[in-house]
N, C-alpha and C. Protein backbone atom coordinates (compact mmCIF):
# COMPACT_ATOMS: atom_id res chain seq x y z
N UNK A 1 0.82 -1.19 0.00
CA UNK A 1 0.00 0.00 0.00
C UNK A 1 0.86 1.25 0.00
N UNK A 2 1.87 1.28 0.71
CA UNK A 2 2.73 2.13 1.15
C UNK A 2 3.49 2.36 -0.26
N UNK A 3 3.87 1.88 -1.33
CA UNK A 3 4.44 1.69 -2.66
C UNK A 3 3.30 2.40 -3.59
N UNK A 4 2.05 2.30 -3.45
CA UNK A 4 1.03 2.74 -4.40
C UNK A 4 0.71 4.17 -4.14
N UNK A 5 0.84 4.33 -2.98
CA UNK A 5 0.75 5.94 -2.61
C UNK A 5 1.79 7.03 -2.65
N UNK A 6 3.17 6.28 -3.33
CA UNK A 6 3.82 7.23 -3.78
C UNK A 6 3.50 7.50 -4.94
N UNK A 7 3.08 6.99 -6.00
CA UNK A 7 2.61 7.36 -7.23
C UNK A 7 1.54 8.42 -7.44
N UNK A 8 0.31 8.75 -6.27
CA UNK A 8 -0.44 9.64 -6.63
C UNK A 8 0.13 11.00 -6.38
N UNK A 9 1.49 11.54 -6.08
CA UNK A 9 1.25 12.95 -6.83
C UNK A 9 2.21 12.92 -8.22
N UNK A 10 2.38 11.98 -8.21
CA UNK A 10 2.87 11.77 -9.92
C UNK A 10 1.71 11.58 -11.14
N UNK A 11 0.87 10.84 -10.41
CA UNK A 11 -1.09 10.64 -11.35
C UNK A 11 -1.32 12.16 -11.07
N UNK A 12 -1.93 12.78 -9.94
CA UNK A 12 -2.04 14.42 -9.93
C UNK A 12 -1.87 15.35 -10.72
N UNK A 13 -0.28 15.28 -11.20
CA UNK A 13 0.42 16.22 -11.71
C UNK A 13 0.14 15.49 -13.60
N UNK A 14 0.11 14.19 -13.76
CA UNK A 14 -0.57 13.49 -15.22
C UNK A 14 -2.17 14.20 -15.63
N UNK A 15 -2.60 14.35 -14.76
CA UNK A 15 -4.03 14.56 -14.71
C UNK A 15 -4.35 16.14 -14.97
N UNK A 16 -3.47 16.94 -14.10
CA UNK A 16 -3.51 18.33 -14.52
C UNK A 16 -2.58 18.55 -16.02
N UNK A 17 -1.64 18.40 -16.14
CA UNK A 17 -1.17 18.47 -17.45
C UNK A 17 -1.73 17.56 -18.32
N UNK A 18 -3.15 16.76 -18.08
CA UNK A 18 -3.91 16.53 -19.63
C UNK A 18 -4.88 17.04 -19.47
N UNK A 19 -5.83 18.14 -18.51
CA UNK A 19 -6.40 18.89 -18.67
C UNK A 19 -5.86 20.34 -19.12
N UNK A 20 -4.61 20.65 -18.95
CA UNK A 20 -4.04 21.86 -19.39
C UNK A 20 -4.24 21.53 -20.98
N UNK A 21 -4.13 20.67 -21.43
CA UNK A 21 -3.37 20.09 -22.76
C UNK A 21 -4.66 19.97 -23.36
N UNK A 22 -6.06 19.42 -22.71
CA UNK A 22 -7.36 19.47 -23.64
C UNK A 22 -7.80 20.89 -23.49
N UNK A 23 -7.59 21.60 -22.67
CA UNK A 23 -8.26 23.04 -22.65
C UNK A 23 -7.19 23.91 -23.92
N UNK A 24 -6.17 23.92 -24.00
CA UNK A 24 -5.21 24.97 -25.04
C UNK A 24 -5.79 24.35 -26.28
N UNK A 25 -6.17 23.10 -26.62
CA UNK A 25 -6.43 22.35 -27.49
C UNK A 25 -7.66 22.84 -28.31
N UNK A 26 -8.56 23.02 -27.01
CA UNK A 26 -10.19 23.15 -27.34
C UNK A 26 -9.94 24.48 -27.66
N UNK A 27 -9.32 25.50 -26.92
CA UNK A 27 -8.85 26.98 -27.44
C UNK A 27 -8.46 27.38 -28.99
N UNK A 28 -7.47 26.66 -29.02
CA UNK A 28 -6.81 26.50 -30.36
C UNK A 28 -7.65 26.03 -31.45
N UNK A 29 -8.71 25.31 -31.44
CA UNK A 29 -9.79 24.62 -32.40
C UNK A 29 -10.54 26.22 -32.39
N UNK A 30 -11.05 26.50 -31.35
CA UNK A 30 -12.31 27.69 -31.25
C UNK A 30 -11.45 28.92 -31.89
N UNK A 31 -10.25 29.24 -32.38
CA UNK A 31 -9.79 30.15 -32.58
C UNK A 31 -9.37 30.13 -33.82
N UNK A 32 -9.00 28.74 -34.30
CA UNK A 32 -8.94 28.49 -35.87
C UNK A 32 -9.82 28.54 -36.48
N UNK A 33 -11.31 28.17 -36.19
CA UNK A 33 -12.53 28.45 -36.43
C UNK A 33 -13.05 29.55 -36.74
N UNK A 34 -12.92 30.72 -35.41
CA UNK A 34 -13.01 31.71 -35.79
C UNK A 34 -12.34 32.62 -37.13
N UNK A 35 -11.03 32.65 -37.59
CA UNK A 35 -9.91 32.94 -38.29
C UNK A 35 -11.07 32.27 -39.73
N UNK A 36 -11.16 31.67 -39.31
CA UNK A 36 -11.76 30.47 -40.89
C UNK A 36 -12.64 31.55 -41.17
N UNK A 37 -13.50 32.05 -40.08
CA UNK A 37 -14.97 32.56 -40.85
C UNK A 37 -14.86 33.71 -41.04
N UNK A 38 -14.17 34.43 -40.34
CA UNK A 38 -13.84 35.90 -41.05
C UNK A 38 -12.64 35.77 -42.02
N UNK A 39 -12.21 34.91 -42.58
CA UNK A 39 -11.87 34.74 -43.80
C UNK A 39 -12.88 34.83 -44.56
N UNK A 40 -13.85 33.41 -44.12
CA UNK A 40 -14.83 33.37 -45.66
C UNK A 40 -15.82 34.67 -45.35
N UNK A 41 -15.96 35.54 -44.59
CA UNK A 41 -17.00 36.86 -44.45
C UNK A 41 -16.46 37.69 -45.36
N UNK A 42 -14.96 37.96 -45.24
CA UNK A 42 -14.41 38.86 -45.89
C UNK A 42 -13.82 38.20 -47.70
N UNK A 43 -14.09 37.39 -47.86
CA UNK A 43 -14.12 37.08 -49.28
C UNK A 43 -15.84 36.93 -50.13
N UNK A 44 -16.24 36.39 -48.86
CA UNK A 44 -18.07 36.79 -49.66
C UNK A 44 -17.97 38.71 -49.87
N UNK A 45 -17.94 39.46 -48.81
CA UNK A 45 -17.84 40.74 -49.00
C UNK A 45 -17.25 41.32 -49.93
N UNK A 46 -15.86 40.59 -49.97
CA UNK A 46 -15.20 41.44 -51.79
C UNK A 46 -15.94 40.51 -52.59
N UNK A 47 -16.74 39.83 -52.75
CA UNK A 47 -17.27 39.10 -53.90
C UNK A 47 -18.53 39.84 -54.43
N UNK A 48 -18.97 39.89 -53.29
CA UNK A 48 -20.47 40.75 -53.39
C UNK A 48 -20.62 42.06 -53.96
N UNK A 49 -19.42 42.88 -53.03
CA UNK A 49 -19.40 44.29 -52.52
C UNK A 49 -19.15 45.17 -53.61
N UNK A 50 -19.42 44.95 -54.87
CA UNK A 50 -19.07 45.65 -55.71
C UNK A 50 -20.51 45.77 -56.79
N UNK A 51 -21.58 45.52 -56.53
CA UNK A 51 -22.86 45.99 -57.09
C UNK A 51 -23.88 46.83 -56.74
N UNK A 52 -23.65 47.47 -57.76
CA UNK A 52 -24.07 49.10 -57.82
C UNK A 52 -25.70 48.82 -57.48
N UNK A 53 -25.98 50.09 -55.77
CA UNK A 53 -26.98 49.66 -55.99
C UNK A 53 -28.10 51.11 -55.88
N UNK A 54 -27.57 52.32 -56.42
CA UNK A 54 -28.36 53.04 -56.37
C UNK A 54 -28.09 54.25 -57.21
N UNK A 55 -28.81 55.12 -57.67
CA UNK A 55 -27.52 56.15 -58.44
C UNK A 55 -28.32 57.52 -58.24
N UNK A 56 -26.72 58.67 -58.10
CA UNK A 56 -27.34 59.85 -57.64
C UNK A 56 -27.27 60.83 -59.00
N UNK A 57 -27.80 62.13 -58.41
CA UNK A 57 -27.99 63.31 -59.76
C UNK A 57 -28.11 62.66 -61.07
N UNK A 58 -29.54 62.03 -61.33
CA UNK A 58 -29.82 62.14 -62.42
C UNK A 58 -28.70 61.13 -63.39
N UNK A 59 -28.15 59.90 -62.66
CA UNK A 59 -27.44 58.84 -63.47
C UNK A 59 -26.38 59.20 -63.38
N UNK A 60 -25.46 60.29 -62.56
CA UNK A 60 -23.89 60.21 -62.61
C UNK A 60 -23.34 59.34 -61.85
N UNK A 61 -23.73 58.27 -60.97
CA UNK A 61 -22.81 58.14 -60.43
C UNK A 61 -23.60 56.72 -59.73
N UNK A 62 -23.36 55.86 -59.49
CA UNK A 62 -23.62 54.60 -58.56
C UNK A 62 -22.65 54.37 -57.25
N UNK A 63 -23.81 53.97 -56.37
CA UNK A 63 -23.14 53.31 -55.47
C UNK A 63 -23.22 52.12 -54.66
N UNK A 64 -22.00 51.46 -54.03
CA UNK A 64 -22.60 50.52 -54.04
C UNK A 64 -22.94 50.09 -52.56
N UNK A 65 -23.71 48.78 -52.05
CA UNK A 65 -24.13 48.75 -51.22
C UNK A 65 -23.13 48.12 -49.42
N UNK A 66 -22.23 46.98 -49.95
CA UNK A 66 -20.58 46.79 -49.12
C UNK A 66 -20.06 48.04 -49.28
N UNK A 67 -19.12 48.14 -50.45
CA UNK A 67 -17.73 48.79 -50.24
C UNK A 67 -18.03 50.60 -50.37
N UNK A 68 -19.26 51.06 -50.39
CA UNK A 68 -19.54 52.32 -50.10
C UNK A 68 -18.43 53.14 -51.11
N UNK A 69 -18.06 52.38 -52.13
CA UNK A 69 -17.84 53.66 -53.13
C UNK A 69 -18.59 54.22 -54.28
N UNK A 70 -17.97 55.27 -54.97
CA UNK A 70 -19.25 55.66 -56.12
C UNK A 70 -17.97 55.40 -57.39
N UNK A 71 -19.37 54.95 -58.08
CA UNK A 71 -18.51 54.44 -59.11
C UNK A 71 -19.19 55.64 -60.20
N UNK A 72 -18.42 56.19 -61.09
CA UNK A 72 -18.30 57.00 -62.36
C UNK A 72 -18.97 56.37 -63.44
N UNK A 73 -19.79 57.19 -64.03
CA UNK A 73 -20.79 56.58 -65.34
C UNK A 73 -20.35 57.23 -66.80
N UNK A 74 -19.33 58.34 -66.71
CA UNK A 74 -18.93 59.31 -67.32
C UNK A 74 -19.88 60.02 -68.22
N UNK A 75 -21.25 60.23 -67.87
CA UNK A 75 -22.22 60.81 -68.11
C UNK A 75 -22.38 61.96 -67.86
N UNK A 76 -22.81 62.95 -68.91
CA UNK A 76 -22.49 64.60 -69.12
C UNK A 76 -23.79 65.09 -67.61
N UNK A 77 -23.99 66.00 -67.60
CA UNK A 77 -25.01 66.63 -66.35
C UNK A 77 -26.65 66.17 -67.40
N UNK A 78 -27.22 66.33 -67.00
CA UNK A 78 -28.47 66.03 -67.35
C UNK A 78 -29.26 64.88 -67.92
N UNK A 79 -28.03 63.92 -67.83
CA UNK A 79 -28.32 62.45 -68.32
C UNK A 79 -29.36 61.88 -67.87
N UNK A 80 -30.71 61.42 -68.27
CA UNK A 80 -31.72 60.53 -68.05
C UNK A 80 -31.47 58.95 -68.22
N UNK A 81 -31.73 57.74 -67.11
CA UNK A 81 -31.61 56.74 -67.34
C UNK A 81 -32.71 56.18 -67.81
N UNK A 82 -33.12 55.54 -68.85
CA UNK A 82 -34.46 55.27 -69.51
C UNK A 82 -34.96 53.74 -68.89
N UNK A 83 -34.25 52.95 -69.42
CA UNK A 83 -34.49 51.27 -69.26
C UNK A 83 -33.25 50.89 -68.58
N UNK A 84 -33.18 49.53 -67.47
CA UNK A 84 -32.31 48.90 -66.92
C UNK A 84 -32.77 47.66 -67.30
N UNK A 85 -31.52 46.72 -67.48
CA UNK A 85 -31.80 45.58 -67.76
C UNK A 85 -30.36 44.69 -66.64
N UNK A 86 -31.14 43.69 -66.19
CA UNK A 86 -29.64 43.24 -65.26
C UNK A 86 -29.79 41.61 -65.48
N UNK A 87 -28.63 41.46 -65.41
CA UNK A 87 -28.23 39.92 -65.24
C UNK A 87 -27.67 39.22 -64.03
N UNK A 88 -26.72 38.52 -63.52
CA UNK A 88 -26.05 37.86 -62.80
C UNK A 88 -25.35 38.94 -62.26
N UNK A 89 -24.49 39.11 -63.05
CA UNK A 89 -23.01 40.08 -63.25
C UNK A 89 -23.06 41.41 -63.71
N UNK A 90 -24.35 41.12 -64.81
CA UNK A 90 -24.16 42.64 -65.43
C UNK A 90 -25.40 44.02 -65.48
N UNK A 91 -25.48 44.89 -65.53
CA UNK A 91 -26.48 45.55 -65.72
C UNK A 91 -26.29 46.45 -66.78
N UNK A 92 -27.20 46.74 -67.49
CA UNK A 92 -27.04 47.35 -68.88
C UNK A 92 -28.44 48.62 -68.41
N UNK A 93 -27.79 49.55 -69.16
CA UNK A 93 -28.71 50.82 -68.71
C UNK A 93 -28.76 51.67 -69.95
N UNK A 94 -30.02 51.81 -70.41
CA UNK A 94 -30.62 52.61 -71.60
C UNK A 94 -30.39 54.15 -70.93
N UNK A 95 -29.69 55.05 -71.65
CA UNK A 95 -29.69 56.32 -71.08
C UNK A 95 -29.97 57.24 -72.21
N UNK A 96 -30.49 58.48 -71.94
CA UNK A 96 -30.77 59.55 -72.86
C UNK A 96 -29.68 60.83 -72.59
N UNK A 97 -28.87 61.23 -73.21
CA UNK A 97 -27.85 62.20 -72.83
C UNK A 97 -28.55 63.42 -74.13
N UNK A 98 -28.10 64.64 -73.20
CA UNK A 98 -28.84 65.76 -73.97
C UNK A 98 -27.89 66.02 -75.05
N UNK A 99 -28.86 66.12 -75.99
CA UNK A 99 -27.95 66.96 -77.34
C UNK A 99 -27.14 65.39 -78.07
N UNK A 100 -27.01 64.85 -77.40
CA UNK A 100 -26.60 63.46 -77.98
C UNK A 100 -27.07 62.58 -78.16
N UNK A 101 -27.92 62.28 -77.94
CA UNK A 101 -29.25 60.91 -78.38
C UNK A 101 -29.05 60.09 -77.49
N UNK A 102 -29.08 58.65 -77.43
CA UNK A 102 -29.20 57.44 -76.75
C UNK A 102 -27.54 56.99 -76.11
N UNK A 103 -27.49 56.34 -75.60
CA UNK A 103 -26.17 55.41 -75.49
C UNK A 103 -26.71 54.25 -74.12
N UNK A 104 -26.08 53.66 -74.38
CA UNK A 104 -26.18 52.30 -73.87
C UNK A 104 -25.12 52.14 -72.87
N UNK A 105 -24.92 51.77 -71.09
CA UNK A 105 -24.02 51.83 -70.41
C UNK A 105 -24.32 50.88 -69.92
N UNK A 106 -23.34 49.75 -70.16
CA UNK A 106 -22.86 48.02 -69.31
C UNK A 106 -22.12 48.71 -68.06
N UNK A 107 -23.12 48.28 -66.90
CA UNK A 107 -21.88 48.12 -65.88
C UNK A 107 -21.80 46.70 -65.44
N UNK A 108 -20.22 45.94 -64.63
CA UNK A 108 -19.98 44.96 -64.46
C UNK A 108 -20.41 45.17 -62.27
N UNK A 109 -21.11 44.35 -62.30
CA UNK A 109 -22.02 44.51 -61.04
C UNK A 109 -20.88 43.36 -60.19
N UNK A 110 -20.20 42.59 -60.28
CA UNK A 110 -19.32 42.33 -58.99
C UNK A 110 -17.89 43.32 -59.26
N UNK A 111 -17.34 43.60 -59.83
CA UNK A 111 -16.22 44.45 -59.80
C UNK A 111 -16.90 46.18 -59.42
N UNK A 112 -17.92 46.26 -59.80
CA UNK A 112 -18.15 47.39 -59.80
C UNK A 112 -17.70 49.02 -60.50
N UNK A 113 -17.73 48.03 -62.13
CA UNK A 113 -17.04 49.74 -62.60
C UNK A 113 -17.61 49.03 -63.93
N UNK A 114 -17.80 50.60 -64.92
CA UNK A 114 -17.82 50.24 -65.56
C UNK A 114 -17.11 49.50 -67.01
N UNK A 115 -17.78 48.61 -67.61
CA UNK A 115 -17.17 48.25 -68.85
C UNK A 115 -17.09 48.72 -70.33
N UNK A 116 -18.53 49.36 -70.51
CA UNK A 116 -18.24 50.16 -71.99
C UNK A 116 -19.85 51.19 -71.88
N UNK A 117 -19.70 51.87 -73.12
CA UNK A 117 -20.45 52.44 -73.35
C UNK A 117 -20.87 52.33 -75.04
N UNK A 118 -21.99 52.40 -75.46
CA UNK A 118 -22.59 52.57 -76.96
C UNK A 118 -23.43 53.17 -77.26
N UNK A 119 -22.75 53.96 -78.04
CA UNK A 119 -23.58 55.03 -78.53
C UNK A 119 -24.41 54.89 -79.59
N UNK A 120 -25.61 55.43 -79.29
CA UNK A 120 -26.95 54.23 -80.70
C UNK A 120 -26.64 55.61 -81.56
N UNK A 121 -26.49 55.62 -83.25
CA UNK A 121 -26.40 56.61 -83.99
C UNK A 121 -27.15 57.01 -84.93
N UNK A 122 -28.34 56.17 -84.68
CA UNK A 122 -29.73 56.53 -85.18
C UNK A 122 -30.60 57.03 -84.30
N UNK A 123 -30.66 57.32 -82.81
CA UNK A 123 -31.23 57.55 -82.31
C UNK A 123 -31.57 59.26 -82.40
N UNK A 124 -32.90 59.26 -82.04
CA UNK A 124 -32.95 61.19 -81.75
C UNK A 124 -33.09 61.03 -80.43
N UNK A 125 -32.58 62.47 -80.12
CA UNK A 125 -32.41 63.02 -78.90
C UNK A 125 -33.54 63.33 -78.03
């Protein structure tokens, strides 16, 4: 008996260093976890964050609804937007510019800028 009872503060000291060892453990899981998801938050956000979702003075300018910038339409002052048409990715916008007739403005709705412009050359003003 006297032989078995030297061993328990050697079990003691086993017992606290494998609870030290499951608690840093369980820490270390809950913290890689965390790291994981504000990774994937912040890659949905630049994925998203770039579609235009409103536009001020009369079609100059979009903005968007994440990354809170305004994106440029290079549209003269008095530009009217007529028809929108949107897709996945893209939105296409019928506009009336004064003194110039029609033109046609693609914007790319996850990057958030635009891609071209076309100018219809039959159109009246």
């Amino acid at each position: 008996m006297n032989e078995q009872m030297r061993f328990v503060p050697y079990l003691k000291v086993a017992v606290i260093v494998m609870g030290v060892m499951i608690l840093v453990g369980l820490l270390g899981l809950g913290y890689m976890l965390y790291n994981k998801s504000q990774k994937r938050e912040a890659a949905e956000e630049a994925n998203a964050g770039g579609a235009p979702a409103s536009s001020e003075s009369g079609g100059m300018s979009a903005q968007s609804t994440r990354s809170q910038r305004l994106v440029s339409l290079g549209l003269p002052p008095g530009s009217r937007v007529g028809e929108m048409t949107a897709t996945d990715d893209r939105l296409v916008l019928n506009v009336r510019v004064p003194g110039q007739g029609e033109r046609i403005v693609i914007l790319d709705l996850r990057k958030g800028g635009v891609i071209g412009h076309v100018a219809l050359e039959n159109a009246t003003p």
